[in-house]
N, C-alpha and C. Protein backbone atom coordinates (compact mmCIF):
# COMPACT_ATOMS: atom_id res chain seq x y z
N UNK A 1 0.82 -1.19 0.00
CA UNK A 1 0.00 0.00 0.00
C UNK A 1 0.86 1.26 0.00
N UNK A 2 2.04 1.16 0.55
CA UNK A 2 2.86 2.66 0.94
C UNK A 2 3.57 2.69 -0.27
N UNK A 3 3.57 1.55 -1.22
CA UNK A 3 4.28 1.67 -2.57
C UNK A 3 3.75 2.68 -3.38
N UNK A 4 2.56 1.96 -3.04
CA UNK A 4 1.01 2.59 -4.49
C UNK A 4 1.23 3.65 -4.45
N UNK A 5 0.74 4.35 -2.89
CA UNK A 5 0.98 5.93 -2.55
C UNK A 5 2.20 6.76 -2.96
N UNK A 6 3.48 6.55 -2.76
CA UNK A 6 4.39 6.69 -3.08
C UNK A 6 4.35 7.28 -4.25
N UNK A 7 4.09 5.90 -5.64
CA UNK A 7 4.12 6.11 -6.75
C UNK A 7 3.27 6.99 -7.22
N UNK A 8 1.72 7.01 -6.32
CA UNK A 8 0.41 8.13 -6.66
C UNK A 8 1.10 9.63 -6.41
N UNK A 9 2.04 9.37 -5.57
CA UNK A 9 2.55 10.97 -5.10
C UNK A 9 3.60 11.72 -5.96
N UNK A 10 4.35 10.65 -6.54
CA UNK A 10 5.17 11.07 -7.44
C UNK A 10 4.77 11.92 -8.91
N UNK A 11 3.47 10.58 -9.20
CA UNK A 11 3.16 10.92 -10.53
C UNK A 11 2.44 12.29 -10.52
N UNK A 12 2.15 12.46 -9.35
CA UNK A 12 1.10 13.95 -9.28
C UNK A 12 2.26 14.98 -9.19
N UNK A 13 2.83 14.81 -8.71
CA UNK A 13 4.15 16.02 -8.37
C UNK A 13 4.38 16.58 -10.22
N UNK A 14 4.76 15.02 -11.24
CA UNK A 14 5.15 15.46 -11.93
C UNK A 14 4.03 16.08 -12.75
N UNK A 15 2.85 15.89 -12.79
CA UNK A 15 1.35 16.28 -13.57
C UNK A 15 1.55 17.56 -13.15
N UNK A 16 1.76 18.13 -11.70
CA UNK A 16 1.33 19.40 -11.18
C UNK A 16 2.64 20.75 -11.56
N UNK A 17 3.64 19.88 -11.90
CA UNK A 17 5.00 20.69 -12.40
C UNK A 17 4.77 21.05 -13.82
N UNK A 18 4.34 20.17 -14.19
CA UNK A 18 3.78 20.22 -15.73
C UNK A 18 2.77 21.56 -16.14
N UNK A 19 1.97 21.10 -15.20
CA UNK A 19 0.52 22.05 -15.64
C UNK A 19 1.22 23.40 -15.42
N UNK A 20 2.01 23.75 -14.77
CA UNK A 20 1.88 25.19 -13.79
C UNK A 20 3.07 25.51 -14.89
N UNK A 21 3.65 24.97 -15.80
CA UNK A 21 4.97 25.68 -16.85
C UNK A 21 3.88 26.61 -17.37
N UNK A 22 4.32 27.40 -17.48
CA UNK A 22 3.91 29.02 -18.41
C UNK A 22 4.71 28.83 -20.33
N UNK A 23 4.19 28.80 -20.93
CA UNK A 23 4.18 28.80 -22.45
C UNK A 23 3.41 30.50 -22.98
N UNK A 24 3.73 30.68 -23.52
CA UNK A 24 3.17 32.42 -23.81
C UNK A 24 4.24 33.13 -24.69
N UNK A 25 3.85 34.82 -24.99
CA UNK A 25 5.08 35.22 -25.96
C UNK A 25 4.71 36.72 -25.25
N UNK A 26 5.45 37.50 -25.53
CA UNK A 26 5.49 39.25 -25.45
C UNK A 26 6.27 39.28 -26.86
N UNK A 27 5.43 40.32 -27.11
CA UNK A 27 5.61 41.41 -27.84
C UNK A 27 6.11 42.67 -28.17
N UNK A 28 7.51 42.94 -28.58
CA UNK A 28 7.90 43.95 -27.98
C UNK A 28 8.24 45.14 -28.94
N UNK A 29 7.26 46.40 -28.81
CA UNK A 29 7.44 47.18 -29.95
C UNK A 29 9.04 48.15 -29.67
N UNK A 30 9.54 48.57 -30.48
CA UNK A 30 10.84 49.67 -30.36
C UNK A 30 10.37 51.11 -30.74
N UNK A 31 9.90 51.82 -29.92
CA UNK A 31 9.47 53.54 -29.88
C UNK A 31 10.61 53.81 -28.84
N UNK A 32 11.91 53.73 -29.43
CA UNK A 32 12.75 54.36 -29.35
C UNK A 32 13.58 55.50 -29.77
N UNK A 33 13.70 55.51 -30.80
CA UNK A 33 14.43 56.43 -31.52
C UNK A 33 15.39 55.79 -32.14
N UNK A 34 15.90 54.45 -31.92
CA UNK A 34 16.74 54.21 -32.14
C UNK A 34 16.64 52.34 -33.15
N UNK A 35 17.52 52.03 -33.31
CA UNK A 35 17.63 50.57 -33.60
C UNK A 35 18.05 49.82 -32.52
N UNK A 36 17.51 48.62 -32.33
CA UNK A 36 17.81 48.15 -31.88
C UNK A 36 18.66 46.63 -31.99
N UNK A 37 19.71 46.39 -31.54
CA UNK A 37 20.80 45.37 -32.15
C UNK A 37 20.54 43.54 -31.17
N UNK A 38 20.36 44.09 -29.73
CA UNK A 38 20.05 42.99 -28.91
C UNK A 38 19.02 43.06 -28.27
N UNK A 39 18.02 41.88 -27.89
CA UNK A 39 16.91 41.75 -27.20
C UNK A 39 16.97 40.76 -26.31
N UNK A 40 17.45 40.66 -24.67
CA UNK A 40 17.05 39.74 -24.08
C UNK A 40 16.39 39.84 -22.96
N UNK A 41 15.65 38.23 -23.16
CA UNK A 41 13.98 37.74 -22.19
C UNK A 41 14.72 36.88 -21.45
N UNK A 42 14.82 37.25 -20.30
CA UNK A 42 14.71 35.98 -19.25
C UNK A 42 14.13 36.02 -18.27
N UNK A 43 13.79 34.88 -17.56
CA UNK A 43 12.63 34.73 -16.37
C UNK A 43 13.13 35.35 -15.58
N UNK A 44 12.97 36.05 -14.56
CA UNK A 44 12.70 36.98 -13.57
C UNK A 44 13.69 35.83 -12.27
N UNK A 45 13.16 34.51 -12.76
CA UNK A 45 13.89 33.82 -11.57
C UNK A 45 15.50 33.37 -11.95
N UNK A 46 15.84 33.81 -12.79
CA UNK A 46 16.90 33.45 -13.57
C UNK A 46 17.95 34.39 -12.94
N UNK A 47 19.27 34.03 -13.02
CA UNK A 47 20.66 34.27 -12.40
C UNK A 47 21.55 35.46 -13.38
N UNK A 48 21.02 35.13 -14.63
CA UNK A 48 21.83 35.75 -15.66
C UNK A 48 20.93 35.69 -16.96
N UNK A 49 21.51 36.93 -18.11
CA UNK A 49 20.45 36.78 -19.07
C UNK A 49 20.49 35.68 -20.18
N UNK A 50 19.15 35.12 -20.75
CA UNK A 50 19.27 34.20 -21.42
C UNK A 50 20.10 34.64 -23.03
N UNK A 51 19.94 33.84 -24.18
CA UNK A 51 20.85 34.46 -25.36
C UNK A 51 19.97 35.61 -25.99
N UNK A 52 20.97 36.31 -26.82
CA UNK A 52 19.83 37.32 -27.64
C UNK A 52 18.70 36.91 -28.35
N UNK A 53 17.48 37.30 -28.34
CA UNK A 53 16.76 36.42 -29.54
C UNK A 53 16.40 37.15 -30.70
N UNK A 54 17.05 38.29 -30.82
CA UNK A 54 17.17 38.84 -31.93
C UNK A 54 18.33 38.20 -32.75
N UNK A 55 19.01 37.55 -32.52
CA UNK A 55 20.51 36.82 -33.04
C UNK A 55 20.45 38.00 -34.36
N UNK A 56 20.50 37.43 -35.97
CA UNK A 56 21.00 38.54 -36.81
C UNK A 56 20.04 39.60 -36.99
N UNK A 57 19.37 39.52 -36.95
CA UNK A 57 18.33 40.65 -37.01
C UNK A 57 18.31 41.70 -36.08
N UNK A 58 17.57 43.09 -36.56
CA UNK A 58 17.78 44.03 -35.92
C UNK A 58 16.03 44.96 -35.63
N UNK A 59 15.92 45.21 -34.34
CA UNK A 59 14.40 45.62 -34.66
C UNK A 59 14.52 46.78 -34.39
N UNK A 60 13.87 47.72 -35.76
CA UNK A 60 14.12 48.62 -36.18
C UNK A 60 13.08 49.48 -35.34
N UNK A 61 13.50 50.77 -34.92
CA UNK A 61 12.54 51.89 -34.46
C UNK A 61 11.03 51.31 -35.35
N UNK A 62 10.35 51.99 -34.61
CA UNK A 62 8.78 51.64 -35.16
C UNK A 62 8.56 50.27 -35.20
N UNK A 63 9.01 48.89 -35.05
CA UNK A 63 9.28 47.64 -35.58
C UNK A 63 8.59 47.37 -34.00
N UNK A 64 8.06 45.57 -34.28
CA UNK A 64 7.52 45.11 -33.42
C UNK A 64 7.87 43.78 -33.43
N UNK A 65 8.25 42.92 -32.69
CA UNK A 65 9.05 41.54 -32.68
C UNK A 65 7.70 40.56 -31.70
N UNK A 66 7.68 39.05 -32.23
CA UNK A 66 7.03 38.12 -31.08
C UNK A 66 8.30 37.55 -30.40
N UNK A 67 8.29 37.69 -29.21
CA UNK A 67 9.09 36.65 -28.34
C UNK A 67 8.39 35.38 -27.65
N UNK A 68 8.69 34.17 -28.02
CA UNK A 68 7.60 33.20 -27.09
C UNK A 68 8.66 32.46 -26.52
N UNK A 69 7.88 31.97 -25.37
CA UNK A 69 8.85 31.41 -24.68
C UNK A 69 7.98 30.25 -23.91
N UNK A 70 8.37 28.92 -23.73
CA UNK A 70 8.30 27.58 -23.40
C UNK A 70 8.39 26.92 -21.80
N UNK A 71 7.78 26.54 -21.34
CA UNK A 71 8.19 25.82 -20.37
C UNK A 71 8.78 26.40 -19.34
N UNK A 72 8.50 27.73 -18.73
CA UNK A 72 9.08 28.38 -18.10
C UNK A 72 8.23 28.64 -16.48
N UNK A 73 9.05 28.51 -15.08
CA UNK A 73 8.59 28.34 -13.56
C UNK A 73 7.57 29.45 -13.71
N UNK A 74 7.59 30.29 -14.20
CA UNK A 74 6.43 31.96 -14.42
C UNK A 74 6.39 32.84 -15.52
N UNK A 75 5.55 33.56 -15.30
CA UNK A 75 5.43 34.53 -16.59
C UNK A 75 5.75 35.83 -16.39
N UNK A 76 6.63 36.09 -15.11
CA UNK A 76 7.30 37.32 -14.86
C UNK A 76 8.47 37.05 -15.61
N UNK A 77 9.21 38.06 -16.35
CA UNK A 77 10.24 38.24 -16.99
C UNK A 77 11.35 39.44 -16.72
N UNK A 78 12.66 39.30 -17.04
CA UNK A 78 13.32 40.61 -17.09
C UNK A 78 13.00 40.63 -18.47
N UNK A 79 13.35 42.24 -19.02
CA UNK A 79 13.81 42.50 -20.64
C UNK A 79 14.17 43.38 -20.48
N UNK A 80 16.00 42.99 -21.09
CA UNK A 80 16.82 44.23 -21.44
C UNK A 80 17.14 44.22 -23.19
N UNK A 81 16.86 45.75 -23.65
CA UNK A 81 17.19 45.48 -25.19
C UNK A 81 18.51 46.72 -25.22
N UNK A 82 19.12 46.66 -26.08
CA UNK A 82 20.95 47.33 -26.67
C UNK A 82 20.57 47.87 -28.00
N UNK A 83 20.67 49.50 -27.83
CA UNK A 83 20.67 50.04 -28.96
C UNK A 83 21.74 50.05 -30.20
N UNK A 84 21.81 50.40 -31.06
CA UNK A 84 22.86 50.91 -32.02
C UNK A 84 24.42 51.47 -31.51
N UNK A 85 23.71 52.73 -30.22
CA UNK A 85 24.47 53.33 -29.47
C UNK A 85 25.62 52.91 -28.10
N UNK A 86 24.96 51.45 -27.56
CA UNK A 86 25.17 50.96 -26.88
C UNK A 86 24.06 51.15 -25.48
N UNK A 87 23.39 51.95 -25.77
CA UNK A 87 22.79 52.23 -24.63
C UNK A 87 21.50 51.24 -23.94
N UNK A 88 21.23 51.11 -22.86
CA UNK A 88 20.31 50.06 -22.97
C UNK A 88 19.35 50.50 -22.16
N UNK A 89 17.96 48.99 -22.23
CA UNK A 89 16.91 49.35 -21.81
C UNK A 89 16.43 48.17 -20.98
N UNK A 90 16.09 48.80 -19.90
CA UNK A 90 15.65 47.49 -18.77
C UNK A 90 14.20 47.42 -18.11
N UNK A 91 13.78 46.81 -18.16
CA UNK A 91 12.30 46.34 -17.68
C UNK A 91 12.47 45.25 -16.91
N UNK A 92 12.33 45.65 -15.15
CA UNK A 92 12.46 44.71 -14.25
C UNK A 92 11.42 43.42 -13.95
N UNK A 93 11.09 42.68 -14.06
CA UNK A 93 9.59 41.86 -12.96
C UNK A 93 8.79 41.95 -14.19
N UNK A 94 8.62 42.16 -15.58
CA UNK A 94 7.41 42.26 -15.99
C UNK A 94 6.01 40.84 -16.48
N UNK A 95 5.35 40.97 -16.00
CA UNK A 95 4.53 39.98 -16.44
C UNK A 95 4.02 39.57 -17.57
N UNK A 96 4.29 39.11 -18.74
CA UNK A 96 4.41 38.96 -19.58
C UNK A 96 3.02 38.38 -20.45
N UNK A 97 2.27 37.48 -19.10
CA UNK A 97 1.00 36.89 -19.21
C UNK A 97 -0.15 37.75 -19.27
N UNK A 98 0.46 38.97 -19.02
CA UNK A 98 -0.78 40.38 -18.80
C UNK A 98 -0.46 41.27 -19.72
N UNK A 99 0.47 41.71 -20.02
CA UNK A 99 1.09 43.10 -20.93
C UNK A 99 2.21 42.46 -21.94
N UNK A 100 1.84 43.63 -22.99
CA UNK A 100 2.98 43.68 -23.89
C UNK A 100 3.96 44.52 -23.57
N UNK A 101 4.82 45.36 -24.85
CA UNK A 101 5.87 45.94 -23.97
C UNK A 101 6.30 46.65 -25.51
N UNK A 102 6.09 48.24 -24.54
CA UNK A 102 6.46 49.18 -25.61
C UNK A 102 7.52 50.12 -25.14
N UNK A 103 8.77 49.83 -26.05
CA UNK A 103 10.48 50.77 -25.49
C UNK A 103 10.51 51.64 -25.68
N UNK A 104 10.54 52.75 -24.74
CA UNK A 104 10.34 54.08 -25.15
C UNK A 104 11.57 54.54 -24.75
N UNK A 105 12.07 56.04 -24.72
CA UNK A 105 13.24 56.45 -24.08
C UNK A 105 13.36 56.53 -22.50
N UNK A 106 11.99 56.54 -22.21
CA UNK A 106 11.29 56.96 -20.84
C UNK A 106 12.35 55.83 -20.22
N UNK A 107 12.24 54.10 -20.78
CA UNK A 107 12.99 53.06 -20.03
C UNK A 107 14.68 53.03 -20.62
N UNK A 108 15.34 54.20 -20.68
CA UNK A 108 16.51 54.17 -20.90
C UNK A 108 17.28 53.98 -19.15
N UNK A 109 18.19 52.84 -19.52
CA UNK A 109 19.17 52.78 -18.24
C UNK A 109 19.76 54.04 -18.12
């Protein structure tokens, strides 16, 4: 009997880890002024930033990009994006499951 349970407890752990991953995308327009060269999304619970996901591409002033993202503990995010200039832009905690996300100069570091 303490097997069964065991195994009933396990398999739910992994059902309940499962369900609660966040899958979703933001959207992120550039009303900057500027170009933009790097874009990175990482979870909020994360240590360091994930890779660019702009890799060659560049999102241009006025330009609007999908970011989706997989399997992730929440749908709070950092996003920092790197202009032309070097200058950058940071958006702490944002929830990603509620709002999109428009770069203005207002979020210049």
């Amino acid at each position: 009997m303490f097997k069964k349970l065991m195994v009933f407890v396990a398999v739910m752990a992994l059902f309940s880890s499962t369900a609660s991953a966040f899958d979703g995308y933001v959207e992120v327009t550039n009303n900057t002024g500027y170009d933009i060269y790097y874009l990175y999304v990482s979870n909020a619970r994360s240590d360091s930033w994930e890779e660019d996901v702009l890799g060659e591409d560049i999102l241009e002033d006025g330009e609007t990009v999908r970011v989706t993202v997989r399997k992730q503990k929440s749908s709070i995010f950092d996003i920092r994006a790197e202009d032309e200039d070097g200058d950058t832009y940071t958006i702490w905690e944002m929830d990603i499951a509620k709002d999109d996300l428009v770069l203005t100069l207002d979020d210049l570091d």
